[in-house]
Protein backbone atom coordinates (compact mmCIF):
# COMPACT_ATOMS: atom_id res chain seq x y z
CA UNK A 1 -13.80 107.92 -53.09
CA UNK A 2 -14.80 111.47 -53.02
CA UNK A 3 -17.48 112.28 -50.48
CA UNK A 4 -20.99 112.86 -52.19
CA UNK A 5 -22.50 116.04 -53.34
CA UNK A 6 -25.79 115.35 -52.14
CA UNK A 7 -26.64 113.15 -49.13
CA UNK A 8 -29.72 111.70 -48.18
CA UNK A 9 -30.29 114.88 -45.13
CA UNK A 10 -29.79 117.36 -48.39
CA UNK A 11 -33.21 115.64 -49.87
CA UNK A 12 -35.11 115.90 -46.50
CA UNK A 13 -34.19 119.24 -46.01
CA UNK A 14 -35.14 120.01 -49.56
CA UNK A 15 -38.82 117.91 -49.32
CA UNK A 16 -39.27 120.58 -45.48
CA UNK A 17 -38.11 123.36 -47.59
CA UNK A 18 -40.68 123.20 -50.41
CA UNK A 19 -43.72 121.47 -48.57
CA UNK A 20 -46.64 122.75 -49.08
CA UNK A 21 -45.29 125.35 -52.16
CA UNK A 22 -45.81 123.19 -55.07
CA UNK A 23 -48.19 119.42 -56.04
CA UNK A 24 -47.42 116.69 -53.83
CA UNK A 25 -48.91 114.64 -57.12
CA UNK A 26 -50.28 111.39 -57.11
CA UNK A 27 -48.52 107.78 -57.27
CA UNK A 28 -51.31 105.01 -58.52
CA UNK A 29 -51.52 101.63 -59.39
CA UNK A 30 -52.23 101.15 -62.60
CA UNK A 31 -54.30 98.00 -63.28
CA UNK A 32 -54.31 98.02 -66.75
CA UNK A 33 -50.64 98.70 -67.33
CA UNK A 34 -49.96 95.78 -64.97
CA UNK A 35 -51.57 93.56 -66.56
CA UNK A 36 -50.06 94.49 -70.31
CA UNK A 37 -46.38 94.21 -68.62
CA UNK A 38 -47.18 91.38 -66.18
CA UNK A 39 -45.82 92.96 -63.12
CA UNK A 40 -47.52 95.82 -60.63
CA UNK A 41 -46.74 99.14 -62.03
CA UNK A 42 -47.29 102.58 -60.13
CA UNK A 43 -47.02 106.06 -61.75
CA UNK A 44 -46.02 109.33 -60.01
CA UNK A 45 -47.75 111.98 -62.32
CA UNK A 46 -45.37 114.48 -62.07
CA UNK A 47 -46.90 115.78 -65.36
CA UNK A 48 -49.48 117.16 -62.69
CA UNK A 49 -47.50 120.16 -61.40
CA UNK A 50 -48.72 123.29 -62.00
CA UNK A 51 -45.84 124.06 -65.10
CA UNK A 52 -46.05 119.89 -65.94
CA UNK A 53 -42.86 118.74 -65.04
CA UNK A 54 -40.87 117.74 -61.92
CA UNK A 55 -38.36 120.40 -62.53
CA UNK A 56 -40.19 122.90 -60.15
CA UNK A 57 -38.92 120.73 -57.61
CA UNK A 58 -35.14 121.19 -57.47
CA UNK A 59 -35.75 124.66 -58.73
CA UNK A 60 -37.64 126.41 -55.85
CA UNK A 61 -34.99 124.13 -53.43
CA UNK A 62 -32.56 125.96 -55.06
CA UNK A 63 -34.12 129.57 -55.23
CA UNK A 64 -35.48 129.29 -51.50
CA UNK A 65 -31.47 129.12 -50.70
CA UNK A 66 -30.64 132.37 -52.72
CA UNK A 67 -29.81 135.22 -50.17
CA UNK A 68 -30.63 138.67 -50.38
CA UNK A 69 -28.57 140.09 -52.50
CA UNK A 70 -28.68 137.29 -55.04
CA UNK A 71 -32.44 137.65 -55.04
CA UNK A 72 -32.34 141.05 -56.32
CA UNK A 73 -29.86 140.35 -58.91
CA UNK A 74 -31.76 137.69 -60.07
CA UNK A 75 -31.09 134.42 -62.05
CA UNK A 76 -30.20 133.11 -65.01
CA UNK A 77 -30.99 129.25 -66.65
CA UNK A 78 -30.82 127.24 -69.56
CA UNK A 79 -32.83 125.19 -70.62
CA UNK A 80 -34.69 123.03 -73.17
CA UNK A 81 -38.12 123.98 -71.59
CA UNK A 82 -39.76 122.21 -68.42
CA UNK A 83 -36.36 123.74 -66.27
CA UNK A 84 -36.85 127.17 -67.94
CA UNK A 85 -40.87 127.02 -66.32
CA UNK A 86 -39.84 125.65 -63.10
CA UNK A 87 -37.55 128.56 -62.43
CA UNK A 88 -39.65 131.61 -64.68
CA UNK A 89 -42.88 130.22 -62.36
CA UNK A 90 -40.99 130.18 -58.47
CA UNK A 91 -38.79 132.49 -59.14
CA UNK A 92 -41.52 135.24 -60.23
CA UNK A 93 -43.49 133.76 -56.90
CA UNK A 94 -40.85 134.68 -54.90
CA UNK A 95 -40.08 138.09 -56.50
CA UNK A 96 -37.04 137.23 -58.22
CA UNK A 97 -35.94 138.25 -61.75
CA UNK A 98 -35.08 135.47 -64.31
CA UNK A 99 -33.77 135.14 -67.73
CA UNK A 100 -34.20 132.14 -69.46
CA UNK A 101 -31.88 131.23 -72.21
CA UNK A 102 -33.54 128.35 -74.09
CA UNK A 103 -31.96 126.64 -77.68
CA UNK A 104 -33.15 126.99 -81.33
CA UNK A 105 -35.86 124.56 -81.82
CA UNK A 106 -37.46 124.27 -78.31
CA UNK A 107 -41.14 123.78 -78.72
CA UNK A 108 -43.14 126.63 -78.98
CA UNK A 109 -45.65 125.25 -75.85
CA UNK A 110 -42.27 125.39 -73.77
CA UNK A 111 -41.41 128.89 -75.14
CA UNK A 112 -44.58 130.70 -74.88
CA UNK A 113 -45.45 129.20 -71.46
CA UNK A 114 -41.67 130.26 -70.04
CA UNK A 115 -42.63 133.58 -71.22
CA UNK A 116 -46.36 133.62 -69.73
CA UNK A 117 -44.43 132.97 -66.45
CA UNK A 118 -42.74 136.23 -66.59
CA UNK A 119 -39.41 135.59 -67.76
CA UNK A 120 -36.94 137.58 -70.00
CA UNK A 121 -36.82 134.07 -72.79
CA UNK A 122 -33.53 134.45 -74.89
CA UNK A 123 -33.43 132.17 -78.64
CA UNK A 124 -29.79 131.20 -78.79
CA UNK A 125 -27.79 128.17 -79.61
CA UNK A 126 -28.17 125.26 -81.32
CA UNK A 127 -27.81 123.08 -78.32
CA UNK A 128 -28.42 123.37 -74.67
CA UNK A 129 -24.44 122.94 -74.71
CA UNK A 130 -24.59 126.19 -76.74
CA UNK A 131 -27.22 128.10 -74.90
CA UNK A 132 -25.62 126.65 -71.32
CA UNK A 133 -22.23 128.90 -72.73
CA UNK A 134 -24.51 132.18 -73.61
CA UNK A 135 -26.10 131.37 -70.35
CA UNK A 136 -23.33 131.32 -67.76
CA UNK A 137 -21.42 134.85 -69.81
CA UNK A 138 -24.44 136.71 -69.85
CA UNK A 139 -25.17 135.79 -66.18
CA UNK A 140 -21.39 136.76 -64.91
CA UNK A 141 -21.04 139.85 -67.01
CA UNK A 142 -24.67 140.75 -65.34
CA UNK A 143 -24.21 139.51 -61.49
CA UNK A 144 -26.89 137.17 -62.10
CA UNK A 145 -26.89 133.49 -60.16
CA UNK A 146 -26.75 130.50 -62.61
CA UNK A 147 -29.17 127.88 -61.79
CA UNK A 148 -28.28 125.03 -63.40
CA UNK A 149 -30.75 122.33 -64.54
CA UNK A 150 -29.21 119.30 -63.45
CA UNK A 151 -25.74 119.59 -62.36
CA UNK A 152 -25.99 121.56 -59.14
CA UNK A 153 -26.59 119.67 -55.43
CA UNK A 154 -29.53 122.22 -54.49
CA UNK A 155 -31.30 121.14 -58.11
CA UNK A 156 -30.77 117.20 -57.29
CA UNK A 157 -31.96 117.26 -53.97
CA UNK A 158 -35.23 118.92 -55.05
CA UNK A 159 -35.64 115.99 -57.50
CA UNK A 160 -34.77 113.64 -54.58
CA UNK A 161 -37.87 114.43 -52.82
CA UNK A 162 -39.97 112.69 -55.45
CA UNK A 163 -38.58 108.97 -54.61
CA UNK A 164 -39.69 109.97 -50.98
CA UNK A 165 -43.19 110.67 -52.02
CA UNK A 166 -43.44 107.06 -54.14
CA UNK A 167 -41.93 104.90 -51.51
CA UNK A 168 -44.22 106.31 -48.64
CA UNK A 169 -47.16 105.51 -50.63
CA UNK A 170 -46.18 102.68 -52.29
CA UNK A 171 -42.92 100.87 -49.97
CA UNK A 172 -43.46 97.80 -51.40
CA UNK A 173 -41.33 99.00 -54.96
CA UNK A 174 -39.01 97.54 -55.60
CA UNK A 175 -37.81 99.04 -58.94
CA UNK A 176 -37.60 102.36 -59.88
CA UNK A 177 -37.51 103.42 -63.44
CA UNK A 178 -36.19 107.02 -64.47
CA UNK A 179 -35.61 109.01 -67.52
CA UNK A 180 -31.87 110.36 -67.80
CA UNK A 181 -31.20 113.72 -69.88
CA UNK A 182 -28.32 115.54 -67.74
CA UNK A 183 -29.04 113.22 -64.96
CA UNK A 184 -30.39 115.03 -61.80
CA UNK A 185 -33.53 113.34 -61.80
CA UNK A 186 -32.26 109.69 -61.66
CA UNK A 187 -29.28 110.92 -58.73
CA UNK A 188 -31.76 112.43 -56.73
CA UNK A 189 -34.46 109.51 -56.71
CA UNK A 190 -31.31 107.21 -56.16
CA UNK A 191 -30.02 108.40 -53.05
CA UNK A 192 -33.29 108.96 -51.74
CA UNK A 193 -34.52 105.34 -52.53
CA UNK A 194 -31.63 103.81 -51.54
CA UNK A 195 -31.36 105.84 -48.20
CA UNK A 196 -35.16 104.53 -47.36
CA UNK A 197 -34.65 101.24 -48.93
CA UNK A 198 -30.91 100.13 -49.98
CA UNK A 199 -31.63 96.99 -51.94
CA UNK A 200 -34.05 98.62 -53.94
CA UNK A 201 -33.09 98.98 -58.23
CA UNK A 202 -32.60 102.26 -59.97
CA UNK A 203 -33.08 102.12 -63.75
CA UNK A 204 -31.92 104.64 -66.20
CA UNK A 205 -33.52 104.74 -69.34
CA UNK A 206 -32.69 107.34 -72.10
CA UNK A 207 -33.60 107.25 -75.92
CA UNK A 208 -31.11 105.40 -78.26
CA UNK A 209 -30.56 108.51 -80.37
CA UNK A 210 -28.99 110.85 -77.33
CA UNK A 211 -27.62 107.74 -75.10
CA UNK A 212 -24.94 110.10 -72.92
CA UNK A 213 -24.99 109.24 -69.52
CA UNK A 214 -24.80 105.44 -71.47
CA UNK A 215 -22.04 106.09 -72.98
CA UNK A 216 -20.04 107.75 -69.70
CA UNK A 217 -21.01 105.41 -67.62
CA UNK A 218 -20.22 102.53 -70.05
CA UNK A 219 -17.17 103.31 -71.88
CA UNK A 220 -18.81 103.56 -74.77
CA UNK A 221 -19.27 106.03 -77.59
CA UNK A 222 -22.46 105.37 -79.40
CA UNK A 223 -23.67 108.01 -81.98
CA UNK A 224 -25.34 111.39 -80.69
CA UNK A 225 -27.98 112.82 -83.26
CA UNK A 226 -31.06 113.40 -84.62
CA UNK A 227 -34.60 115.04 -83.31
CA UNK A 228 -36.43 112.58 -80.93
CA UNK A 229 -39.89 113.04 -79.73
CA UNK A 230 -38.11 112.63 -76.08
CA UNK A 231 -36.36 116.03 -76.79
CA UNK A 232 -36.34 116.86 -72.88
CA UNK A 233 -33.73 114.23 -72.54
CA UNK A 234 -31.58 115.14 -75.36
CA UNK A 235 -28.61 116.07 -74.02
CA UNK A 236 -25.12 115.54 -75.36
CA UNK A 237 -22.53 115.72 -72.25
CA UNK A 238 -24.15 115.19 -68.47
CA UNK A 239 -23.10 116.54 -65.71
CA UNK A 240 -19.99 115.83 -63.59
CA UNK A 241 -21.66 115.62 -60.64
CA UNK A 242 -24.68 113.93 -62.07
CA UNK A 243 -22.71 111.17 -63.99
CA UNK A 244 -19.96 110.57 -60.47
CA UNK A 245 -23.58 109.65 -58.61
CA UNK A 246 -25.33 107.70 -61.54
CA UNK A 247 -22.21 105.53 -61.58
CA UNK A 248 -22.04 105.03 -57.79
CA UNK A 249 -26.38 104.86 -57.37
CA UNK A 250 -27.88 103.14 -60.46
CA UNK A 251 -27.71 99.79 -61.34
CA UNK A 252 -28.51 100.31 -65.13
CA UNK A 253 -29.06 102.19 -68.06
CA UNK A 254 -31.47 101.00 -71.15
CA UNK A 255 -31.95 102.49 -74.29
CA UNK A 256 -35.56 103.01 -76.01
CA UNK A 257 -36.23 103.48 -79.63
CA UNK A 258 -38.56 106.36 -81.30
CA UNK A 259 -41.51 104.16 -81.91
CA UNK A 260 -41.23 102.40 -78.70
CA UNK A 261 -41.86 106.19 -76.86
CA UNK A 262 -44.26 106.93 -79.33
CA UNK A 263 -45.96 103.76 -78.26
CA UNK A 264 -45.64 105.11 -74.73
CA UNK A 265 -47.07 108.47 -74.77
CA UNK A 266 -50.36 106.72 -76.40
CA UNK A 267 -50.95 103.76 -73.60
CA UNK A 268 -50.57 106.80 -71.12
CA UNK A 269 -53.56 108.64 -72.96
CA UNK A 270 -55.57 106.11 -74.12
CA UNK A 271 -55.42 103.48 -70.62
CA UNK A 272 -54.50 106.27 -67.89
CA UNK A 273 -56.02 109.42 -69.95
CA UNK A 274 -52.74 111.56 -69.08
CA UNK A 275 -50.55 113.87 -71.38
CA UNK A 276 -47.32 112.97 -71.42
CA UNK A 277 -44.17 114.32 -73.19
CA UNK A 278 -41.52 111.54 -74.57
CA UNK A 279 -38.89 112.24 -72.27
CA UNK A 280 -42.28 111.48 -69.66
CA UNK A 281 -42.95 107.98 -71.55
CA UNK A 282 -39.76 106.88 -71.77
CA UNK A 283 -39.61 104.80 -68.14
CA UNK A 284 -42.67 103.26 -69.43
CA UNK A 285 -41.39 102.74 -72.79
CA UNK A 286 -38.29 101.18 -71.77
CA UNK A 287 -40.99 98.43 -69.76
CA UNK A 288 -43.00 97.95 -71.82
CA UNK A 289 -40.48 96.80 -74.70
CA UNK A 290 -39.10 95.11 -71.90
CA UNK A 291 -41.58 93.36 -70.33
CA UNK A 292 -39.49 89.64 -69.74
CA UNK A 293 -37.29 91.45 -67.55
CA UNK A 294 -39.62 93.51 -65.13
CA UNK A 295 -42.07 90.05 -64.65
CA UNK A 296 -42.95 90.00 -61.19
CA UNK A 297 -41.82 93.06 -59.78
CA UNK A 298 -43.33 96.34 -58.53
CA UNK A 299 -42.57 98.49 -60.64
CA UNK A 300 -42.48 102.49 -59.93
CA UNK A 301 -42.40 104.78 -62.81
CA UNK A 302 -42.33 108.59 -62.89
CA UNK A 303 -44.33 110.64 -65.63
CA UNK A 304 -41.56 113.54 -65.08
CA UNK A 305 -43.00 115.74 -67.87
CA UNK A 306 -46.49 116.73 -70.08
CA UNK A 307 -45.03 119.45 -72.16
CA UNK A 308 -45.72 118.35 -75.68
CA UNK A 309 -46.88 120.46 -78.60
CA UNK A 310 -50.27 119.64 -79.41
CA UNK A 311 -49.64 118.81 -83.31
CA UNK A 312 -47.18 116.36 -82.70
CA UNK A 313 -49.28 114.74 -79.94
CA UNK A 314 -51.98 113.95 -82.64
CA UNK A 315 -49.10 112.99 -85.24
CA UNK A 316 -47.99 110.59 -82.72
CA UNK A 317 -51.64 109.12 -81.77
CA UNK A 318 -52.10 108.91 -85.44
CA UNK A 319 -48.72 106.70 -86.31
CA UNK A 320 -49.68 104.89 -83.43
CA UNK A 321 -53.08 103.60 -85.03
CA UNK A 322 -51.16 103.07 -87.77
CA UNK A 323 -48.66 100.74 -86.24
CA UNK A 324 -51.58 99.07 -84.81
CA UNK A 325 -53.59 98.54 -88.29
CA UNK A 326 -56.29 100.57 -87.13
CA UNK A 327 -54.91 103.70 -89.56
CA UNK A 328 -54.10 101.91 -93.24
CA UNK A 329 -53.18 103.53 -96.37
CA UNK A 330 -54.12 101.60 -99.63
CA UNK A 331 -52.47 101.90 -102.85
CA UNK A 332 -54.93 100.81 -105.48
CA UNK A 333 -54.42 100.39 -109.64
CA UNK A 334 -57.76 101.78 -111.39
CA UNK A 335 -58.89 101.92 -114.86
CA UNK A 336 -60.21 105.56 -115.16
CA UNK A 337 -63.24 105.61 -116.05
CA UNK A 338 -66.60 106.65 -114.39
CA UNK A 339 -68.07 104.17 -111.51
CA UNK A 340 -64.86 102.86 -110.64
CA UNK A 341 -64.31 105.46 -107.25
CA UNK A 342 -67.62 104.19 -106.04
CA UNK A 343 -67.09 100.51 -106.39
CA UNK A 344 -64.33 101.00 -104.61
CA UNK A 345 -65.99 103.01 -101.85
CA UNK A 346 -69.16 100.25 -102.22
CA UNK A 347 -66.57 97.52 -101.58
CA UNK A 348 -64.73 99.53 -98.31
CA UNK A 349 -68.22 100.14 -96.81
CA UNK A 350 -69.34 96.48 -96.99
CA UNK A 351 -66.07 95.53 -95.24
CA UNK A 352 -66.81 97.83 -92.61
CA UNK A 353 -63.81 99.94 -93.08
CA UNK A 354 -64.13 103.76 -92.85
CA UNK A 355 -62.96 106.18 -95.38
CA UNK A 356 -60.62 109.04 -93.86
CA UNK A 357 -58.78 110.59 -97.08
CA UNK A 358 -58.81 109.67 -100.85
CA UNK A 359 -56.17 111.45 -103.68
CA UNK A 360 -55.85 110.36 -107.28
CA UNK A 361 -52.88 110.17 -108.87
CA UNK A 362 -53.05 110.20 -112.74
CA UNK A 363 -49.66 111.51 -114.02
CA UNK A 364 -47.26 110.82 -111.33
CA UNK A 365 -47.66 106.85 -111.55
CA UNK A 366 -45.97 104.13 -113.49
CA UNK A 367 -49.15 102.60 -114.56
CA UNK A 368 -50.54 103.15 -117.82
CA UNK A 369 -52.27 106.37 -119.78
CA UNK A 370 -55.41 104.77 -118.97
CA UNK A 371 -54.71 103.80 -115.27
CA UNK A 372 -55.34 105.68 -112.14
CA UNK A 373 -53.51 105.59 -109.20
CA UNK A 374 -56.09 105.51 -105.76
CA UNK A 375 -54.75 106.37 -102.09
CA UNK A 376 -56.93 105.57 -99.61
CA UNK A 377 -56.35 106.08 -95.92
CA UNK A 378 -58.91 103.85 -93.81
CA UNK A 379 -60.05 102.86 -90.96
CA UNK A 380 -60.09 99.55 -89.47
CA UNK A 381 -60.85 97.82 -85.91
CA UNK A 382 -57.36 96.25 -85.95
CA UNK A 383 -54.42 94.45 -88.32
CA UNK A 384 -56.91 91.59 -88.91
CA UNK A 385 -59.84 93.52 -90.05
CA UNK A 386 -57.53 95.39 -91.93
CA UNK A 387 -55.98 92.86 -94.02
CA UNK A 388 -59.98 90.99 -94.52
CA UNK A 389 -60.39 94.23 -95.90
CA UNK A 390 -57.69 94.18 -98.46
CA UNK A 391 -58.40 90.45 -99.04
CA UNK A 392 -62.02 91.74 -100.35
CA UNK A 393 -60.55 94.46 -102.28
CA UNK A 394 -58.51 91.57 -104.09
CA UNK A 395 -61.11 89.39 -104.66
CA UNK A 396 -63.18 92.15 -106.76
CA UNK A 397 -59.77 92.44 -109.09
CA UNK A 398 -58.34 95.49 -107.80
CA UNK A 399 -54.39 95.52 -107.22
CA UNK A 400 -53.96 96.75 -103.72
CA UNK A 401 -50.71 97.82 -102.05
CA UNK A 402 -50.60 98.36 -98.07
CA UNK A 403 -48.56 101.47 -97.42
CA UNK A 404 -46.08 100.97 -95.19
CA UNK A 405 -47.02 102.14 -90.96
CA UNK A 406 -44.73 105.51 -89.83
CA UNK A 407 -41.80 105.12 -88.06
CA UNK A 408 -41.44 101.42 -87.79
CA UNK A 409 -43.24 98.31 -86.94
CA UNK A 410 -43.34 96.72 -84.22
């Protein structure tokens, strides 16, 4: 067996090396989520760092190991966003130059706030595979130092430092629950766990439409494609080193589904009032849909990211009400003629439902010359006060269609 890249001294050097230079964030109980997943859960908001994401972490290990010379040549890093802040935000701290090289289709939160940072942010590539090419020949034909974002000891053991922080405040966890992109995280956390606590469980969890580090480390070669909401885990191939320690430190990988990250990110505002990016959710996405399994145990889960673009967070809050039957859309057949809008609306108000958006349709229907064609979105307390309401509707002799929710039911 070939000896390990990254040892459990690398971490505590790392967690000496950075004290005191970025957020030793939080790890809570959270009561509520407990009690939904019937087992004690604790969070470690690493959304809470000054750039909101744990990626600072193995970035300023690895810049606070650059010597001189390397320092004034500066770096260079790929990245799909939260990496690209870590090392634009430390390395302009500590009076280094950086270039960023970041794919086509980042967010714009993650571009913008790379460049507020102080960066030199280059567009290119279609995929952080792509970008991680551009990346590593503009660096060498420019002296610069490559700073990888997960595949580099110096970058895991900075992530390490985080499972050190959860299990002296809460040593009574016994599972740990990690989001996988490239993998540095989850090595990190797992060496550092195990070193403190060996028969404690490491949990991968990464979203079913970029399952990598699932496939390596299972033989398998599931599909690769697709935008997910958990874009800063989307990443095709992991790293060498990263998938060699997975395979030897984690005892599992699971898979979590759009809607179930979706659902995530929403418990995470609505019970613990914290942004959270999907890649951030997906630990407590994968428990959540889980529950059965993690019964009884005590349960730590890292919030690793709160990057997310500000329109999609209130697309996903929105499809989430949906799924719930708080957010309906109706689909009723109308004769059209005058009155009949407001006996509609008289008939929604004595239900109790509110009104959010109304459209006619007149000439792109299959109902007759005569007929109109009502959307409706409304909204409800829940499912069952939803479908009382389209009960009533019924009653009064209205046809009434229920839209289906976004992005699946549940």
């Amino acid at each position: 067996m070939p000896s390990p890249a990254v040892t459990p001294s690398m971490i505590e050097d790392a967690a000496r090396r950075i004290s005191g230079q970025l957020a030793a964030t939080p790890c809570l109980p959270s009561r509520t989520l407990s009690d939904i997943v019937g087992a004690e859960v604790w969070l470690k908001f690493e959304n809470l760092q000054f750039t909101a994401s744990f990626k600072e972490r193995g970035a300023l290990n690895c810049l606070m190991q650059l010597d001189g010379s390397a320092r004034r040549n500066g770096v260079i890093a790929m990245s799909a966003g939260n990496h690209a802040q870590g090392v634009a935000y430390h390395a302009r701290r500590l009076g280094i130059p950086a270039t960023i090289v970041m794919p086509v289709g980042t967010p714009m939160v993650k571009v913008e706030n790379t460049r507020r940072h102080g960066a030199d942010v280059k567009i290119t590539g279609a995929t952080l595979e792509d970008s991680a090419r551009f990346a590593r020949e503009h660096g060498e034909k420019h002296g610069m130092t490559f700073v990888h974002p997960y595949d580099d000891p110096a970058i895991i053991a900075g992530q390490g430092t985080i499972a050190r922080e959860m299990l002296a405040v809460a040593p009574a966890i016994d599972t740990l629950v990690v989001p996988i992109g490239g993998g540095g995280l989850i090595s990190g956390i797992a060496i550092a766990a195990k070193a403190i606590k060996p028969d404690i469980e490491v949990i991968g969890v990464q979203s079913e439409l970029y399952p990598s580090m699932y496939n390596a480390i299972n033989d398998e070669a599931l599909p690769m494609r697709g935008d997910t909401l958990a874009e800063g885990i989307a990443v095709k191939a992991p790293g060498k080193i990263t998938t060699d320690l997975v395979r030897r430190h984690v005892d599992d990988i699971l898979l979590v589904s759009e809607p179930e990250i979706e659902q995530a990110v929403s418990l995470l505002i609505t019970i613990e009032k914290t942004v959270v990016e999907g890649a951030g959710a997906a630990g407590l996405a994968a428990v959540v849909s889980r529950s059965r399994r993690f019964a009884g145990r005590t349960i730590g889960l890292v919030l690793c990211g709160g990057n997310i673009d500000t329109r999609l967070l209130a697309s996903v809050l929105n499809r989430e009400l949906a799924r719930e039957g708080r957010l309906s859309k109706l689909s009723i057949d109308i004769v059209d003629r005058p009155g009949q809008l407001a006996r509609v609306a008289a008939l929604l108000g004595e239900a109790g439902a509110n009104i959010v958006e109304v459209s006619h349709q007149r000439v792109f229907s299959d109902l007759p010359a005569k007929g109109t064609l009502l959307e409706v979105v409304i909204e409800t307390r829940d499912a069952h006060h939803r479908d009382e309401t389209v009960t009533m509707l019924r009653a009064a002799g209205f046809v009434v269609d229920l839209v289906s929710n976004p992005g699946g039911q549940r």
